[in-house]
Protein backbone atom coordinates (compact mmCIF):
# COMPACT_ATOMS: atom_id res chain seq x y z
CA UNK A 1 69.40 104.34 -15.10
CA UNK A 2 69.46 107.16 -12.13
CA UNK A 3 73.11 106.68 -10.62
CA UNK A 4 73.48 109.55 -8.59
CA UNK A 5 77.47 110.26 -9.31
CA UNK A 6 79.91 109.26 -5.88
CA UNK A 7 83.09 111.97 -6.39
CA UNK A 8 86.13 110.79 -5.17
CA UNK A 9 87.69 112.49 -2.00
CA UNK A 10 90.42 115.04 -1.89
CA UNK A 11 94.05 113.87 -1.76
CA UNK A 12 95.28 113.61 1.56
CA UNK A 13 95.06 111.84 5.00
CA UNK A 14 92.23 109.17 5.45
CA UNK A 15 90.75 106.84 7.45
CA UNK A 16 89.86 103.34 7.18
CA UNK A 17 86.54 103.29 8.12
CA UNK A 18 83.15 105.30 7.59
CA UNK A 19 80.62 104.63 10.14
CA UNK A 20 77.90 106.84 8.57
CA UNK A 21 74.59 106.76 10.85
CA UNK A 22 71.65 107.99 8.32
CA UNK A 23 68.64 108.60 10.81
CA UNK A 24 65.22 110.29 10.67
CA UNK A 25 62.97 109.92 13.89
CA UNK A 26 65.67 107.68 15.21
CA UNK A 27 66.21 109.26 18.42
CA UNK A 28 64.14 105.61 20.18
CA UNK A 29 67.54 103.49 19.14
CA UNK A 30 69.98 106.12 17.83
CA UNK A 31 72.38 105.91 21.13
CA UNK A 32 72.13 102.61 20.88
CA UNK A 33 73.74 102.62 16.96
CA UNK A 34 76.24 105.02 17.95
CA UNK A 35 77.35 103.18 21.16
CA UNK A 36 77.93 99.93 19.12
CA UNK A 37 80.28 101.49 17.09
CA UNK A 38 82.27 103.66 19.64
CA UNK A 39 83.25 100.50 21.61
CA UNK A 40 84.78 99.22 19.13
CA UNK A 41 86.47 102.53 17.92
CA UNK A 42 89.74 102.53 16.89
CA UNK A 43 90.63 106.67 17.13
CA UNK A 44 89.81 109.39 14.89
CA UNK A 45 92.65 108.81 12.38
CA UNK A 46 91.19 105.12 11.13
CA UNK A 47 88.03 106.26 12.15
CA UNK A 48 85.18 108.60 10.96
CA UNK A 49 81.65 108.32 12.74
CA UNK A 50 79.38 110.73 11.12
CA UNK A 51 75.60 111.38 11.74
CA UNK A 52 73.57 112.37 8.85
CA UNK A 53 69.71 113.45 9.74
CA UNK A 54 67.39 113.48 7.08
CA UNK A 55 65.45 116.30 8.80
CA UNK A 56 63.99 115.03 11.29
CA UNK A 57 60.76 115.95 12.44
CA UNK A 58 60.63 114.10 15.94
CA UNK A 59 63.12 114.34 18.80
CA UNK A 60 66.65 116.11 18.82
CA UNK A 61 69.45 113.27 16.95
CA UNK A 62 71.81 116.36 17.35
CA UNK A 63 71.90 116.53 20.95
CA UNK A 64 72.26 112.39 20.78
CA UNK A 65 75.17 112.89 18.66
CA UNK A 66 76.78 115.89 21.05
CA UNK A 67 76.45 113.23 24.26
CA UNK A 68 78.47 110.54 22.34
CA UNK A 69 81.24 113.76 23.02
CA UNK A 70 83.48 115.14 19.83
CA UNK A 71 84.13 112.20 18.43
CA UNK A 72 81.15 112.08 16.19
CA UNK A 73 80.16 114.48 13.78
CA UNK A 74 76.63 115.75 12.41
CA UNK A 75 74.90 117.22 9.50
CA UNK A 76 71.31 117.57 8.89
CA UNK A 77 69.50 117.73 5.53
CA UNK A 78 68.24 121.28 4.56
CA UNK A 79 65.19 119.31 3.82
CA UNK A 80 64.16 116.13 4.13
CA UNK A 81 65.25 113.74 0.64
CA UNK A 82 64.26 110.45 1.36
CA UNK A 83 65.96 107.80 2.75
CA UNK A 84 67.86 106.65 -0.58
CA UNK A 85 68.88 110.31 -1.31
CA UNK A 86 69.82 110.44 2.66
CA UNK A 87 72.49 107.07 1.58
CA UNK A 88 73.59 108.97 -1.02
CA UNK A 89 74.66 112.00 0.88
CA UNK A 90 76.31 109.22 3.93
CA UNK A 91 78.98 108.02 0.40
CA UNK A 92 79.47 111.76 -0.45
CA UNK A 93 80.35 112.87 2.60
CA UNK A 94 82.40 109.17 4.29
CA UNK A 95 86.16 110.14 3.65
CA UNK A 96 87.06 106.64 4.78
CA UNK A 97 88.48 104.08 2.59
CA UNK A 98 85.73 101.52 3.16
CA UNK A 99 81.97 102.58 3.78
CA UNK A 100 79.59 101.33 6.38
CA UNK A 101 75.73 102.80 6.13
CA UNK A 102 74.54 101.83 9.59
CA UNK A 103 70.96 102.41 10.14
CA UNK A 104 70.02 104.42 13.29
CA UNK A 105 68.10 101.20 14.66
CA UNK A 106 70.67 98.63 14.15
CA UNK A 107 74.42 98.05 15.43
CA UNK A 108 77.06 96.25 15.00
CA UNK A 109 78.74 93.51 16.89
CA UNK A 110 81.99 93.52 19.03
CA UNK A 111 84.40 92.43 16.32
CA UNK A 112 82.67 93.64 13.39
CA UNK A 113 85.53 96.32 12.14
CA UNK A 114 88.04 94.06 13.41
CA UNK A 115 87.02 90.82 11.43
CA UNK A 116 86.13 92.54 8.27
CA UNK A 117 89.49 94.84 7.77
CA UNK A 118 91.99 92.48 7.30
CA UNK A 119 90.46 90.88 4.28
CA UNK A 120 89.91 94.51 2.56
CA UNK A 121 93.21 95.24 3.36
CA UNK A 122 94.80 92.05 2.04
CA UNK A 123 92.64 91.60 -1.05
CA UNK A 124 92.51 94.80 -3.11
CA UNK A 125 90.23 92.96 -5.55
CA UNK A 126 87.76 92.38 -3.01
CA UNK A 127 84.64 95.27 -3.39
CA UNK A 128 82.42 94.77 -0.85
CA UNK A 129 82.58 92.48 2.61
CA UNK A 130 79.65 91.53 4.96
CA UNK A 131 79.22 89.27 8.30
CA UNK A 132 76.32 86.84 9.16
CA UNK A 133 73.94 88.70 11.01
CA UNK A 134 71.29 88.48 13.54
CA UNK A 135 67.41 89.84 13.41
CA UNK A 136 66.13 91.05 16.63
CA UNK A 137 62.70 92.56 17.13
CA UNK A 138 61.86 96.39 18.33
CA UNK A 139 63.55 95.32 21.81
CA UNK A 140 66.54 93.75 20.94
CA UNK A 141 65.87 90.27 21.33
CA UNK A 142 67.72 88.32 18.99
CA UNK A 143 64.83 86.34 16.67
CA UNK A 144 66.71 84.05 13.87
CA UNK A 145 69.96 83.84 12.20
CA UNK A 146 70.85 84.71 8.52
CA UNK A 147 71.96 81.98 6.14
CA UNK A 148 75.46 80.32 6.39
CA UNK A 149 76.78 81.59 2.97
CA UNK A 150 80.21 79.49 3.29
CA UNK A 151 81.34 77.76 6.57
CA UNK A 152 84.81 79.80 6.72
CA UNK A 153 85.62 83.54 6.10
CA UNK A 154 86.37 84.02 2.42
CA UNK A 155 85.09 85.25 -1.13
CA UNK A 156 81.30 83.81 -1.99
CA UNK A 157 81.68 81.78 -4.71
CA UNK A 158 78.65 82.22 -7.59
CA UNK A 159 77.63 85.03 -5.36
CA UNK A 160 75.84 87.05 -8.76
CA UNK A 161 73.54 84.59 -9.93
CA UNK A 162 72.52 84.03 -5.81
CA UNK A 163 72.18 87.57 -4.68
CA UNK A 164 70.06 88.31 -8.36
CA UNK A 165 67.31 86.04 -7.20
CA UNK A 166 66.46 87.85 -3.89
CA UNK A 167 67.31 89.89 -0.98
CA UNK A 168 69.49 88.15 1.64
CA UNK A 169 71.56 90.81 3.02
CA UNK A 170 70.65 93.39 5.36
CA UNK A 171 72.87 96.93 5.22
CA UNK A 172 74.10 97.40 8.76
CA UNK A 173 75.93 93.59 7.89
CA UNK A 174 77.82 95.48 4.42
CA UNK A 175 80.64 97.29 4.08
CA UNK A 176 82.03 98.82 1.03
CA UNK A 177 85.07 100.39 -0.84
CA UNK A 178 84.20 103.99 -1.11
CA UNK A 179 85.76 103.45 -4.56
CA UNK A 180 83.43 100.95 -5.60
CA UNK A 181 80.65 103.48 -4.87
CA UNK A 182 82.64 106.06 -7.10
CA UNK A 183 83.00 103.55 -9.73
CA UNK A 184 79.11 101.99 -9.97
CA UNK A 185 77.26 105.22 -8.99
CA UNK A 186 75.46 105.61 -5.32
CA UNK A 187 71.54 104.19 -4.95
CA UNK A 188 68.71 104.70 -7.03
CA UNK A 189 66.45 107.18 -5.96
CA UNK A 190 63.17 106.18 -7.80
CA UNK A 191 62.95 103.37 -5.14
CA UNK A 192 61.46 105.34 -2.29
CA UNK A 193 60.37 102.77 0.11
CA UNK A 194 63.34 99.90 0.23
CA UNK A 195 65.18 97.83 -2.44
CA UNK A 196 67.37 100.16 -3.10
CA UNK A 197 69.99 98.53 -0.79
CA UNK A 198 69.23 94.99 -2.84
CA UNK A 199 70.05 96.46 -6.00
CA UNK A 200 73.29 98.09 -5.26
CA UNK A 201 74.27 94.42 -3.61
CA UNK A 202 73.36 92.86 -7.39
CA UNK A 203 75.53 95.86 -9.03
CA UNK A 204 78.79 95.51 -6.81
CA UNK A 205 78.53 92.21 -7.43
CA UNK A 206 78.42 92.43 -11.03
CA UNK A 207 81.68 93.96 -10.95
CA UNK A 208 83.61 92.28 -7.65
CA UNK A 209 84.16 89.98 -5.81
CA UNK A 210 82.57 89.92 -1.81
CA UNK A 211 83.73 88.27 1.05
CA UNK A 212 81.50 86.84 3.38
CA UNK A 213 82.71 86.08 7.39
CA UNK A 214 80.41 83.47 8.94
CA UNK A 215 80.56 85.28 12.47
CA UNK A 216 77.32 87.18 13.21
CA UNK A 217 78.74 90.86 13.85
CA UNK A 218 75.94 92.81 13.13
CA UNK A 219 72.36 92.48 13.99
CA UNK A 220 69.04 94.33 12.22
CA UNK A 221 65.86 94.82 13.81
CA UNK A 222 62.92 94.75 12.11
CA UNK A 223 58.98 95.33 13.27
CA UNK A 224 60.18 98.30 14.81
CA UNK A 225 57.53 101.59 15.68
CA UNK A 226 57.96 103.47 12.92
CA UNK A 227 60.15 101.77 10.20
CA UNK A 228 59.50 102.70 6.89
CA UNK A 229 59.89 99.78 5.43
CA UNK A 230 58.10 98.05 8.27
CA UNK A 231 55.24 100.13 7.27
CA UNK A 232 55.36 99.43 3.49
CA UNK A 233 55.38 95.84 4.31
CA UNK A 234 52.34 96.13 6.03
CA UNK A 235 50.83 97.31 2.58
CA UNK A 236 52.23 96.52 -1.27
CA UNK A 237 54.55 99.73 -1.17
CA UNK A 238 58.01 97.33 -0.03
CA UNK A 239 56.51 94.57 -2.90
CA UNK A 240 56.16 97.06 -5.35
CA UNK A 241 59.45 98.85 -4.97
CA UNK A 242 61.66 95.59 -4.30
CA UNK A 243 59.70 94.80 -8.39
CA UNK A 244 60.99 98.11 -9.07
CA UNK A 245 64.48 97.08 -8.13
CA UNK A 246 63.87 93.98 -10.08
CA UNK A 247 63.04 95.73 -13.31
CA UNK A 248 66.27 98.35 -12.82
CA UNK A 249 68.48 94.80 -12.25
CA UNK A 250 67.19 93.23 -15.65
CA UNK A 251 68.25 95.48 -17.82
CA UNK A 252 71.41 95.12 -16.81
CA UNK A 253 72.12 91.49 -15.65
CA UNK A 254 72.28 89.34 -18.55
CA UNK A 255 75.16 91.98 -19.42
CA UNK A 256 76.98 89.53 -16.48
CA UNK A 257 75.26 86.56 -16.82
CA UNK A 258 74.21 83.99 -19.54
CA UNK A 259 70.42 84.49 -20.64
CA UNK A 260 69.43 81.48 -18.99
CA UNK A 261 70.94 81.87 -15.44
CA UNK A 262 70.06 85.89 -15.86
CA UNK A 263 66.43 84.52 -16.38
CA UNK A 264 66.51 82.21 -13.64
CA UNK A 265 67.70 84.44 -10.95
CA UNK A 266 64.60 87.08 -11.97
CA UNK A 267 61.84 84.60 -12.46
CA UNK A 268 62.85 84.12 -8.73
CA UNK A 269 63.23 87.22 -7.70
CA UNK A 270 60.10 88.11 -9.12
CA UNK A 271 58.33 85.32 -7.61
CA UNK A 272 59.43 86.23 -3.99
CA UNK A 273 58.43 89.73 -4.32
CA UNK A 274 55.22 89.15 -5.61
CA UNK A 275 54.95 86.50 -2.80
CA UNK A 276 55.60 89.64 -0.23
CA UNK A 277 52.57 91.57 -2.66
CA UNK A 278 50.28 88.83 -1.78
CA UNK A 279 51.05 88.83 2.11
CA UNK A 280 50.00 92.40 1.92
CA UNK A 281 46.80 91.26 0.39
CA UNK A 282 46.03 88.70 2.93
CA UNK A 283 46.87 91.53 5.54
CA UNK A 284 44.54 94.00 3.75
CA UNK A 285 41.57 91.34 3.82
CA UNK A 286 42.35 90.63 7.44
CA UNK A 287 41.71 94.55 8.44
CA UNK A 288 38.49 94.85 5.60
CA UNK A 289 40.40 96.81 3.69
CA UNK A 290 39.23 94.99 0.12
CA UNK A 291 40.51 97.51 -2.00
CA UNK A 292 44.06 98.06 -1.19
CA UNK A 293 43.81 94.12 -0.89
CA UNK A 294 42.63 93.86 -4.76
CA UNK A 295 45.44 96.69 -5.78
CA UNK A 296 48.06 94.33 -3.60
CA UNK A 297 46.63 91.29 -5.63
CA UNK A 298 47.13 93.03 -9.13
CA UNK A 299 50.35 93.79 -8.31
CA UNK A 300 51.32 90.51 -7.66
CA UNK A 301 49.87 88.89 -10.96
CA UNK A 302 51.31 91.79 -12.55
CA UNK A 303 54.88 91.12 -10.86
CA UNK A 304 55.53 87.34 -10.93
CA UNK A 305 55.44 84.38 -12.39
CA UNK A 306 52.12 83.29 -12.70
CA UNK A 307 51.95 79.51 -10.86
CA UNK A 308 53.92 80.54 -8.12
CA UNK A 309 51.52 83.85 -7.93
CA UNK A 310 48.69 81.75 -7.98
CA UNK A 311 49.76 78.90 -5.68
CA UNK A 312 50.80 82.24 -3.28
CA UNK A 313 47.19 83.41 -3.53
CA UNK A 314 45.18 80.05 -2.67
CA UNK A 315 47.25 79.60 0.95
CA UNK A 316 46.58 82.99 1.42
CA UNK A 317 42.71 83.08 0.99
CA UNK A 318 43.05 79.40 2.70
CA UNK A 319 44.88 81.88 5.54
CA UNK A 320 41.92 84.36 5.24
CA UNK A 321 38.92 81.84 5.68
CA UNK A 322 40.43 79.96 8.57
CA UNK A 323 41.15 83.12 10.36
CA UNK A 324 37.03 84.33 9.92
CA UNK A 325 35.99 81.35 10.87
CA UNK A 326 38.24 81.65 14.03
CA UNK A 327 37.01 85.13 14.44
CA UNK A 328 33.19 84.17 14.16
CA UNK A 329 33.72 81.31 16.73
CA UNK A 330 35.02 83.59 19.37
């Protein structure tokens, strides 16, 4: 397993928090990120706010970051890494006590640092936090609301087993001990496209417990220009990947779980990821593109559980016809 090692800070004065903003081609939102985060700023000494720029190759995140004054601090890659490998380089550099990766098109909510410090504080057992959260679209309008995982603020109870069998967190809504990160390893850099975030979530919780506060305080936008894993979706590349993830969380879960609730929570996992291979299918056939669609297709046989794969398939070619026939009639 690839855990890229986390080495714990030098002894001396530290923050709180780490706010670090990994960006590439951000500069559209990046202000935006940073700006969420400064409002609620608390002063430099329970506070870092670091920029990390995976080499970009579009617009100027630096100068973004020197507007926002001397409060926040920049590095840029030497050369571009990837976007896990950019993570990585946010926990080795965050000198806070508790880590929060904030992506450069997301923010957080008035409240968020506020609501999620005392339980950190008061519950050294406690790994990892996160807040409900909000979806909003490539403007900022909110869209839908996450799940409810427990009507008041407190530790998830059975939260392995649940986060196993499929993404339902987004990144900008997690925070985490930096010493959790130095314990378990930062994220796995064969997953190049996304998933990697989903199978750190599984690992912490192997190990701890996570608290969950019902209040939405941070909100992630997706089908943004230019996301990359809004433009995986589009194709199998986020299906394949979030299998990837799946297979890296098997060999390790029924370590934490019993065989049968280990098996469960992959047979679904597997099935919703092969479901998302299949919607790239049905997108393929909708834009003629029949051979990425039949690779998309393979992949999802190849992925999940075979009636659910199946059952996926038929509502998506059901999808397909109705929309030629529409097409044809207009």
């Amino acid at each position: 397993m690839v855990r890229h090692p986390v080495p714990p800070v030098e002894p001396g004065p530290r923050p709180f928090w780490s706010v670090m903003i990994p960006t590439y081609n951000g500069e559209r939102y990046l202000a935006d990120a940073l700006n969420s985060v400064l409002a609620q700023d608390p002063g430099p000494a329970a506070m870092q706010v670091e920029v990390v720029d995976d080499r970009s190759t579009r617009g100027d995140p630096e100068a973004i970051v020197r507007r926002a004054g001397e409060r926040v601090t920049f590095f840029r890659q030497p050369s571009n890494v990837g976007h896990a490998a950019n993570f990585n380089t946010c926990l080795r550099r965050a000198r806070g006590t508790v880590v929060h990766l904030l992506h450069d098109d997301d923010w957080a909510r008035d409240g968020f640092y506020r609501r999620l410090e005392p339980p950190l504080r008061d519950n050294p057992e406690v790994g990892a936090a996160f807040s409900r959260y909000l979806y909003a679209d490539g403007e900022g309008h909110w869209r839908t609301l996450s799940r409810l995982e427990r009507r008041t603020p407190g530790v998830v109870e059975d939260w392995l087993p649940k986060i196993a069998s499929g993404q339902r967190l987004t990144t900008p809504s997690v925070v985490v001990r930096r010493s959790v990160y130095e314990l378990l390893g930062g994220f796995d850099e064969r997953i190049t496209v996304g998933g990697e975030d989903w199978e750190m979530w599984v690992r912490i919780a192997t190990r701890f417990p996570v608290w969950f506060e019902p209040e939405p305080l941070a909100v992630y936008r997706v089908n943004r220009p230019g996301s990359l894993t809004g433009n995986a979706a589009s194709s199998a590349a986020l299906a394949r990947d979030m299998l990837l993830a799946t297979d890296i969380v098997a060999a390790y879960l029924p370590t934490y779980l019993t065989a049968g609730r280990a098996d469960t929570a992959l047979r679904r996992a597997r099935a919703e990821y092969s479901r998302w291979a299949v919607e790239a299918a049905h997108r393929h056939l909708l834009r003629g593109q029949r051979r990425a669609a039949f690779n998309a297709a393979r992949l999802a046989l190849s992925g999940g559980p075979k009636p659910q794969v199946m059952e996926a398939m038929l509502e998506t070619l059901a999808r397909s016809a109705v929309h030629r026939l529409r097409s044809r009639r207009h």
